[in-house]
C-alpha atoms as a PDB file:
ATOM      1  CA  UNK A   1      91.125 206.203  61.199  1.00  0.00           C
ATOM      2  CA  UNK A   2      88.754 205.888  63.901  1.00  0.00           C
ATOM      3  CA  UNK A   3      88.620 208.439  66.681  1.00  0.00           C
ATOM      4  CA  UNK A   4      88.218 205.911  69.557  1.00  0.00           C
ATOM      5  CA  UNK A   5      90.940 203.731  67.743  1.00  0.00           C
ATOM      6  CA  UNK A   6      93.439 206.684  67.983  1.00  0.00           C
ATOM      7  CA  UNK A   7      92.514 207.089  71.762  1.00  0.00           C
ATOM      8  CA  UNK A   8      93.383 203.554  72.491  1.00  0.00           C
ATOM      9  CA  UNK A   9      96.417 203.767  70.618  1.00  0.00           C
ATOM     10  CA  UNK A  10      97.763 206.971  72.505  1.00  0.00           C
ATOM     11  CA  UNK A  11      96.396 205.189  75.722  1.00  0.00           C
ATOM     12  CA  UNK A  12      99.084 202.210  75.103  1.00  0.00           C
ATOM     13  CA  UNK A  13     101.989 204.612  74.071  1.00  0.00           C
ATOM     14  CA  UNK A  14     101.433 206.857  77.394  1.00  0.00           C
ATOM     15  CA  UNK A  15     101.358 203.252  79.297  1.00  0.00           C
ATOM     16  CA  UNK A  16     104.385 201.994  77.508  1.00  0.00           C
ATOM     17  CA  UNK A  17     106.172 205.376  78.123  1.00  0.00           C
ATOM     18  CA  UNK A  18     105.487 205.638  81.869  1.00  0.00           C
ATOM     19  CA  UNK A  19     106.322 201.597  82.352  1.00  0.00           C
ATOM     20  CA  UNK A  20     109.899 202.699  80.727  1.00  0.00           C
ATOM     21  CA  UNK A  21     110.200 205.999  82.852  1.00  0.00           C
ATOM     22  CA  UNK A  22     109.338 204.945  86.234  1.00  0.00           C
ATOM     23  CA  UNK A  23     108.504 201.039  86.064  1.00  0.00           C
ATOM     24  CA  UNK A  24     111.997 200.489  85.095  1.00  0.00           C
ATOM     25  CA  UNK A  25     113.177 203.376  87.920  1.00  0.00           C
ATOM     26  CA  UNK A  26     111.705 201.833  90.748  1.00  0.00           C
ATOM     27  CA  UNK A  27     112.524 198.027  89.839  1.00  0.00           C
ATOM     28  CA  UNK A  28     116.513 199.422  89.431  1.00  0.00           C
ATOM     29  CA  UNK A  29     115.777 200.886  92.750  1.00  0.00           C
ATOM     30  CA  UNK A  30     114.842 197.614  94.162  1.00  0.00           C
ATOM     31  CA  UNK A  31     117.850 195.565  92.642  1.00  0.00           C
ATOM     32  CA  UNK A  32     120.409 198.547  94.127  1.00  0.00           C
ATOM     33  CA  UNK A  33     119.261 198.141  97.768  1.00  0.00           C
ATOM     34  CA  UNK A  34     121.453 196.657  99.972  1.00  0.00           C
ATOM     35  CA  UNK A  35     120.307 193.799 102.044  1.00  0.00           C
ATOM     36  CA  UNK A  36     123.060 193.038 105.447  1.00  0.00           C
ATOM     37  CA  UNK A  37     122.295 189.916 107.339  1.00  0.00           C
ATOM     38  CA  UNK A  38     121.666 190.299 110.760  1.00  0.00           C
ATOM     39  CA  UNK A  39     122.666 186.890 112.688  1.00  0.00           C
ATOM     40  CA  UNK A  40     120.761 187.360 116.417  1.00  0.00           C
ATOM     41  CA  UNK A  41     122.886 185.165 118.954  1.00  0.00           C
ATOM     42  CA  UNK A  42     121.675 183.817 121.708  1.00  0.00           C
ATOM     43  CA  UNK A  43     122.407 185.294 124.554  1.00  0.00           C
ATOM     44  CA  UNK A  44     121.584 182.316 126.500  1.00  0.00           C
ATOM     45  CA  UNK A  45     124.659 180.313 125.209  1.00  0.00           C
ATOM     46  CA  UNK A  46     127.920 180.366 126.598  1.00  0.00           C
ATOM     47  CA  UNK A  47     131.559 180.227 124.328  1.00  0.00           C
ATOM     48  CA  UNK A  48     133.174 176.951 124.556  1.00  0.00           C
ATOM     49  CA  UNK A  49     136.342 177.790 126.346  1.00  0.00           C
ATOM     50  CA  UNK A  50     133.993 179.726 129.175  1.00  0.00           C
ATOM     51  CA  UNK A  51     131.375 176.527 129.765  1.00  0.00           C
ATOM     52  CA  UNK A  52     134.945 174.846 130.220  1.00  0.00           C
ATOM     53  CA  UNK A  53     136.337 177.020 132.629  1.00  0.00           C
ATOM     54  CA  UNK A  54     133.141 177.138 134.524  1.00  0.00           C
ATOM     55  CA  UNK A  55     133.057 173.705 135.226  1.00  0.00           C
ATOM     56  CA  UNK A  56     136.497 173.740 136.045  1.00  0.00           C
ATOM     57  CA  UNK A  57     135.607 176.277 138.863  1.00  0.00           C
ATOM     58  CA  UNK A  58     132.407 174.104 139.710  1.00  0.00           C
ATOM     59  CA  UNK A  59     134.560 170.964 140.116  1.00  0.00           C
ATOM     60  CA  UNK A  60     137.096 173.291 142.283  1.00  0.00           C
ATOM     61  CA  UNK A  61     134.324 174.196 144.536  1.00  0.00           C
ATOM     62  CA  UNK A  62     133.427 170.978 145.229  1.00  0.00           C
ATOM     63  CA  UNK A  63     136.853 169.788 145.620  1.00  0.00           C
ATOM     64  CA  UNK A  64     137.232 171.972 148.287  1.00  0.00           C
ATOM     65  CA  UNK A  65     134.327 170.179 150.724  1.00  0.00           C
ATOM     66  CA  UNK A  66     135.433 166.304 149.423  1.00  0.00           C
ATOM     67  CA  UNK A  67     136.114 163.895 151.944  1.00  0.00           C
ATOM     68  CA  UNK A  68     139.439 161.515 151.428  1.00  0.00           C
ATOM     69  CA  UNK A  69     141.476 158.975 153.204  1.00  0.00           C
ATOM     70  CA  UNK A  70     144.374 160.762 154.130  1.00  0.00           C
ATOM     71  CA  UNK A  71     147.833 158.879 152.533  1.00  0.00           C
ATOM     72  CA  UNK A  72     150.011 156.837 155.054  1.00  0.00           C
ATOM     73  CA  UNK A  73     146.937 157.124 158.477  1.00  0.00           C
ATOM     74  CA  UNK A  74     144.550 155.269 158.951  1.00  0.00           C
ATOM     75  CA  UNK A  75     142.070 157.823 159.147  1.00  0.00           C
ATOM     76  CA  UNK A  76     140.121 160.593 156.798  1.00  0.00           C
ATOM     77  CA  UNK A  77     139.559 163.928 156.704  1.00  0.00           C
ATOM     78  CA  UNK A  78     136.049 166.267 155.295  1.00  0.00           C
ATOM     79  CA  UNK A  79     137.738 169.577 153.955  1.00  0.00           C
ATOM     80  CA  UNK A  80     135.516 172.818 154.390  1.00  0.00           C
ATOM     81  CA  UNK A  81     136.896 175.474 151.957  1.00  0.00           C
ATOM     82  CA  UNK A  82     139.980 173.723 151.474  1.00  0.00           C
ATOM     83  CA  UNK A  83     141.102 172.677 154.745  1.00  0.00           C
ATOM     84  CA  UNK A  84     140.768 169.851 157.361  1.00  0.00           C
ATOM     85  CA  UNK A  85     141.738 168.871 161.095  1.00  0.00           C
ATOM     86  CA  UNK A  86     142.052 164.680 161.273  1.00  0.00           C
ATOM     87  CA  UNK A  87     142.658 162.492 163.703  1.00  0.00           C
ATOM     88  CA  UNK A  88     146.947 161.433 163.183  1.00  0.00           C
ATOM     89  CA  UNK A  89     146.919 158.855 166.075  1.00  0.00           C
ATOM     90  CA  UNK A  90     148.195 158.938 168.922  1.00  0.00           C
ATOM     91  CA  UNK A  91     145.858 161.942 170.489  1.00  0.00           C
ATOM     92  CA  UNK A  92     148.024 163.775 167.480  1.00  0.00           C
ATOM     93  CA  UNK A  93     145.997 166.157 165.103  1.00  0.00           C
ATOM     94  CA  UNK A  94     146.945 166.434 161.741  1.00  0.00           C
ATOM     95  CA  UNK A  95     146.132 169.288 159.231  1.00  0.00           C
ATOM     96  CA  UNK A  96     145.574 169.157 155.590  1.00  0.00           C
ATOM     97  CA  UNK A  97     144.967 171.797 152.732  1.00  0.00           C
ATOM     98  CA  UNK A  98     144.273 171.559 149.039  1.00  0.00           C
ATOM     99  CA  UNK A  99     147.225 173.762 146.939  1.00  0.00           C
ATOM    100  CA  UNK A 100     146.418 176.006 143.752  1.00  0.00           C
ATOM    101  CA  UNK A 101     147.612 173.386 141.174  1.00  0.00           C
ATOM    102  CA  UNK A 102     144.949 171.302 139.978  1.00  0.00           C
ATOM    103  CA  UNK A 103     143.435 170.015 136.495  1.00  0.00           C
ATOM    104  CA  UNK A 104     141.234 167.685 135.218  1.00  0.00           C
ATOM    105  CA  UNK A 105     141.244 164.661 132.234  1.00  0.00           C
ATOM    106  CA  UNK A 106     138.517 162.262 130.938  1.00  0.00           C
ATOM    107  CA  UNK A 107     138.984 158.755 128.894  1.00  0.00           C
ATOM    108  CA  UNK A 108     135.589 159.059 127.892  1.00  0.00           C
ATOM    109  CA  UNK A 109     134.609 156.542 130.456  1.00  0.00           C
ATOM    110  CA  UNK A 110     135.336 158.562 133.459  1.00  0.00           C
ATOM    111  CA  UNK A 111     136.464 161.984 134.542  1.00  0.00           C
ATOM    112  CA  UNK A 112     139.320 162.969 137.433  1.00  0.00           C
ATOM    113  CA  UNK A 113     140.597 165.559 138.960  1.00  0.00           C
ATOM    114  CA  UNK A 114     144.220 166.088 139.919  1.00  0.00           C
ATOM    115  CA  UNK A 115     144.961 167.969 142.703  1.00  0.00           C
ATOM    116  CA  UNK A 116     147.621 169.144 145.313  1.00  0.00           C
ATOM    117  CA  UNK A 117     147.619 168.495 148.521  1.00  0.00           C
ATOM    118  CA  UNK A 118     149.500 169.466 151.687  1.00  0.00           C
ATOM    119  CA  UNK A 119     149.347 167.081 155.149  1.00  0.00           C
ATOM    120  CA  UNK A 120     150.996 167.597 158.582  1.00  0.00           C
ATOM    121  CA  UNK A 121     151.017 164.852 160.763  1.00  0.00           C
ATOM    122  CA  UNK A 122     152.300 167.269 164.006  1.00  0.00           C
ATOM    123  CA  UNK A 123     155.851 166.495 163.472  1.00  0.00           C
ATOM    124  CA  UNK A 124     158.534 169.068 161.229  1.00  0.00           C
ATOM    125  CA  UNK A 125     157.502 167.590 157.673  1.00  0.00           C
ATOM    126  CA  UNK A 126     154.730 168.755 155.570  1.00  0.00           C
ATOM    127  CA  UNK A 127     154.629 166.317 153.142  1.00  0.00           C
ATOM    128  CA  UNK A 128     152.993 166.980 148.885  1.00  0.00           C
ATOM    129  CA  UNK A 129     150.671 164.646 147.787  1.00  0.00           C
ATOM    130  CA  UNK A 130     148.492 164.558 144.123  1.00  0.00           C
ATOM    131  CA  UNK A 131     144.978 163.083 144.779  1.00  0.00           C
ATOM    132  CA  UNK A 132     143.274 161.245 142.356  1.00  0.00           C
ATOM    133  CA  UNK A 133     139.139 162.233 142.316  1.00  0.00           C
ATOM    134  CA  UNK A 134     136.924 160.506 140.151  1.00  0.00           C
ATOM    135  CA  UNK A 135     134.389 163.562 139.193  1.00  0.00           C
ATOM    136  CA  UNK A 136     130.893 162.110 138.458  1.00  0.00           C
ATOM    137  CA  UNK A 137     127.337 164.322 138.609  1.00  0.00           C
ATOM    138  CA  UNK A 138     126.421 163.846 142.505  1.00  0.00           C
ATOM    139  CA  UNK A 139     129.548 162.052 143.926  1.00  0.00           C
ATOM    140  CA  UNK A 140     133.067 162.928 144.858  1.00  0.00           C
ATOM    141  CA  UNK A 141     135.494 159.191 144.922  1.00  0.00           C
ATOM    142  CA  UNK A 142     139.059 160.074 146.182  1.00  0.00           C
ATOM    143  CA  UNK A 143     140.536 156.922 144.503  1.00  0.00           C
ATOM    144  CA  UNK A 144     144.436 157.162 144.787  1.00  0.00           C
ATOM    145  CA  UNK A 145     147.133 159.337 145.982  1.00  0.00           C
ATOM    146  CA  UNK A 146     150.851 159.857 145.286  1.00  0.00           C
ATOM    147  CA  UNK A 147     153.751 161.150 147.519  1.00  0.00           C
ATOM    148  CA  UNK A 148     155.741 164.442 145.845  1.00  0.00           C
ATOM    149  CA  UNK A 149     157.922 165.180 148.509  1.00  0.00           C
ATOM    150  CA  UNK A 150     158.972 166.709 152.026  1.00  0.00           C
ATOM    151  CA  UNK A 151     158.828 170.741 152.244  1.00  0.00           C
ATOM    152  CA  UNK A 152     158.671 171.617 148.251  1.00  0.00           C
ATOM    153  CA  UNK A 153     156.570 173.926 146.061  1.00  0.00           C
ATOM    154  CA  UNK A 154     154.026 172.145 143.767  1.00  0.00           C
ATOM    155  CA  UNK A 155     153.731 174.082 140.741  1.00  0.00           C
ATOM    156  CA  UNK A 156     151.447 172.656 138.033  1.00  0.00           C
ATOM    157  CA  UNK A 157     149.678 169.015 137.441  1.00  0.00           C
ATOM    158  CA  UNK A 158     149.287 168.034 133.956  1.00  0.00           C
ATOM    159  CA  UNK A 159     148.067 164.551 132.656  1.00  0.00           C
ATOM    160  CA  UNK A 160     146.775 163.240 129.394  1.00  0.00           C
ATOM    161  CA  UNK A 161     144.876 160.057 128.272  1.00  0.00           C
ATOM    162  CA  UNK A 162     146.785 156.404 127.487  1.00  0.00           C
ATOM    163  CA  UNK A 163     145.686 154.560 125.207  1.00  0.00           C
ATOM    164  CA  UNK A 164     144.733 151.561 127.746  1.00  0.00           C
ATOM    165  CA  UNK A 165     142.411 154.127 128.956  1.00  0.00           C
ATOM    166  CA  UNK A 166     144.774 154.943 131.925  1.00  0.00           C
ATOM    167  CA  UNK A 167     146.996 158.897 131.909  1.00  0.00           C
ATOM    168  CA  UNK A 168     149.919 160.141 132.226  1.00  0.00           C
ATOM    169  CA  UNK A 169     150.487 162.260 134.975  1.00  0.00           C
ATOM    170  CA  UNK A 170     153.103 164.618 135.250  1.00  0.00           C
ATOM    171  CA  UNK A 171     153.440 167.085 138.054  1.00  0.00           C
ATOM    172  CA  UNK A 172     155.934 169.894 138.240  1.00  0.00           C
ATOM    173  CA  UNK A 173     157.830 170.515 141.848  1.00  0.00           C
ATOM    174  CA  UNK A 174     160.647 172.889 143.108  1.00  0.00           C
ATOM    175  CA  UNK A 175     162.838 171.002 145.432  1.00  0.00           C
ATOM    176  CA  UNK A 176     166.395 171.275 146.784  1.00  0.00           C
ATOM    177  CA  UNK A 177     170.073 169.978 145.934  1.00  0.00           C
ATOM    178  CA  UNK A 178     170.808 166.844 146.803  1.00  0.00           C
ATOM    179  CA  UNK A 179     172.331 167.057 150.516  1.00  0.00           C
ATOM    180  CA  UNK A 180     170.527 170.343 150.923  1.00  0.00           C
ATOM    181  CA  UNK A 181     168.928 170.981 154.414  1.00  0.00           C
ATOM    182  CA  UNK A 182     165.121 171.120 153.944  1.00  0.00           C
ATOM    183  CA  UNK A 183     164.549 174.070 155.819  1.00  0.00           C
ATOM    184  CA  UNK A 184     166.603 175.294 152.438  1.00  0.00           C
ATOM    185  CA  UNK A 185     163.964 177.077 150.368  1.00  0.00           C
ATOM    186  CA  UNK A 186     163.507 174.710 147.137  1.00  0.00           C
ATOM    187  CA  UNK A 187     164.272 176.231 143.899  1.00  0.00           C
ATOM    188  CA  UNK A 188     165.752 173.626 141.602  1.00  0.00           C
ATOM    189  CA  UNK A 189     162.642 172.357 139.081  1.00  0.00           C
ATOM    190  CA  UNK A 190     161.731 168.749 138.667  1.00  0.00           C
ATOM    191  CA  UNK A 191     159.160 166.819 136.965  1.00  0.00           C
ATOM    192  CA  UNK A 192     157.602 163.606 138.530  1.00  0.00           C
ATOM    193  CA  UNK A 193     155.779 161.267 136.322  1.00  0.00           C
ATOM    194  CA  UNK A 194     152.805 159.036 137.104  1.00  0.00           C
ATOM    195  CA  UNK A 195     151.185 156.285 135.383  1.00  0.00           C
ATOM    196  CA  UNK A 196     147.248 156.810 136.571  1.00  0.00           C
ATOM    197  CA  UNK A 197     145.249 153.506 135.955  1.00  0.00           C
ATOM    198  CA  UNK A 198     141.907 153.506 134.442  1.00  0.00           C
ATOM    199  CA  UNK A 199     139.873 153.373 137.362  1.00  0.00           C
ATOM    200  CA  UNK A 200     142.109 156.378 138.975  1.00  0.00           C
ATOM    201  CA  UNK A 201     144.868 154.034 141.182  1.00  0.00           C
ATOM    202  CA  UNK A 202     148.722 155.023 141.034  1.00  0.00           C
ATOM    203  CA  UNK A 203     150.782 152.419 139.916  1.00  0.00           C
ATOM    204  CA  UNK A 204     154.009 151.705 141.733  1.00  0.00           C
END
């Protein structure tokens, strides 16, 4: 056999055996690696239920500085951090300030918020009201109000959508027994129900 023939034939079986003792080493090698996926968030975006209760504080905020008619006097008040002075009648100053319960709904049309409030006309009551706010990007509207009572606790405002796109308002109050003075300290729980219209009036 030829001498360069033989050469190119050991040539192939040393390329054959290296392919088999390292080409097929470093190709296993490749396949056996372990490959974790790495999801980058961005940091930028806020969970859900946080961008929620943000705007729920944002709304608060500007709750606190609205201006509203003020129920039953023919006059208004401009709240600074939750508070107001107004003109009662009569050379009588009243007082008004916004309690902790509070919420918000939407019909998809428009968007209120529900809120507490406590006025004193300068006589012994101090009488609970719910406001009705229609929420929109640059305005405040204080569109209704309804009375809760004389001297109780106000402890939570809940409402939900009808499907006339008005809500159901429900608002949950500590009062007194029946026949109980009202300098009594109100502990009995009651719930008060609403109908809220769709452009954010009580109804009777």
């Amino acid at each position: 056999m030829n001498k360069n023939i033989l050469i190119v034939l050991l040539l192939i079986l040393l390329l054959l055996a290296g392919y088999y003792l390292f080409g097929r080493e470093v190709e296993t090698g490749v396949d056996n690696i372990d490959v974790e996926e790495v999801i980058v968030e961005d940091e930028d975006e806020e969970p859900e239920e946080n961008v929620e209760a943000s705007d729920r504080t944002e709304v608060r905020e500007r709750l606190s500085r609205m201006t509203v008619d003020v129920p039953d006097v023919d006059s208004f008040a401009t709240l600074s951090s939750g508070e107001a002075a107004f003109d009662a009648g009569a050379g009588v100053e009243g007082y008004m300030t916004l309690g902790e319960a509070y919420t918000l709904v939407s019909n998809g049309e428009a968007e209120f918020a529900l809120v507490h409030a406590t006025i004193s006309t300068g006589g012994s009551g101090t009488f609970d009201y719910v406001f009705a706010v229609e929420v929109a990007d640059d305005t405040l509207t204080h569109t209704g109000s309804a009375y809760l009572g004389d001297r109780i606790i106000v402890e939570e405002i809940e409402a939900g959508p009808q499907a006339n796109g008005g809500f159901d308002v429900s608002v949950v109050i500590l009062t007194r027994v029946e026949g109980e003075p009202l300098s009594a300290l109100p502990t009995v729980p009651l719930t008060l129900d609403f109908s809220l219209s769709a452009e954010g009036e009580f109804g009777e």
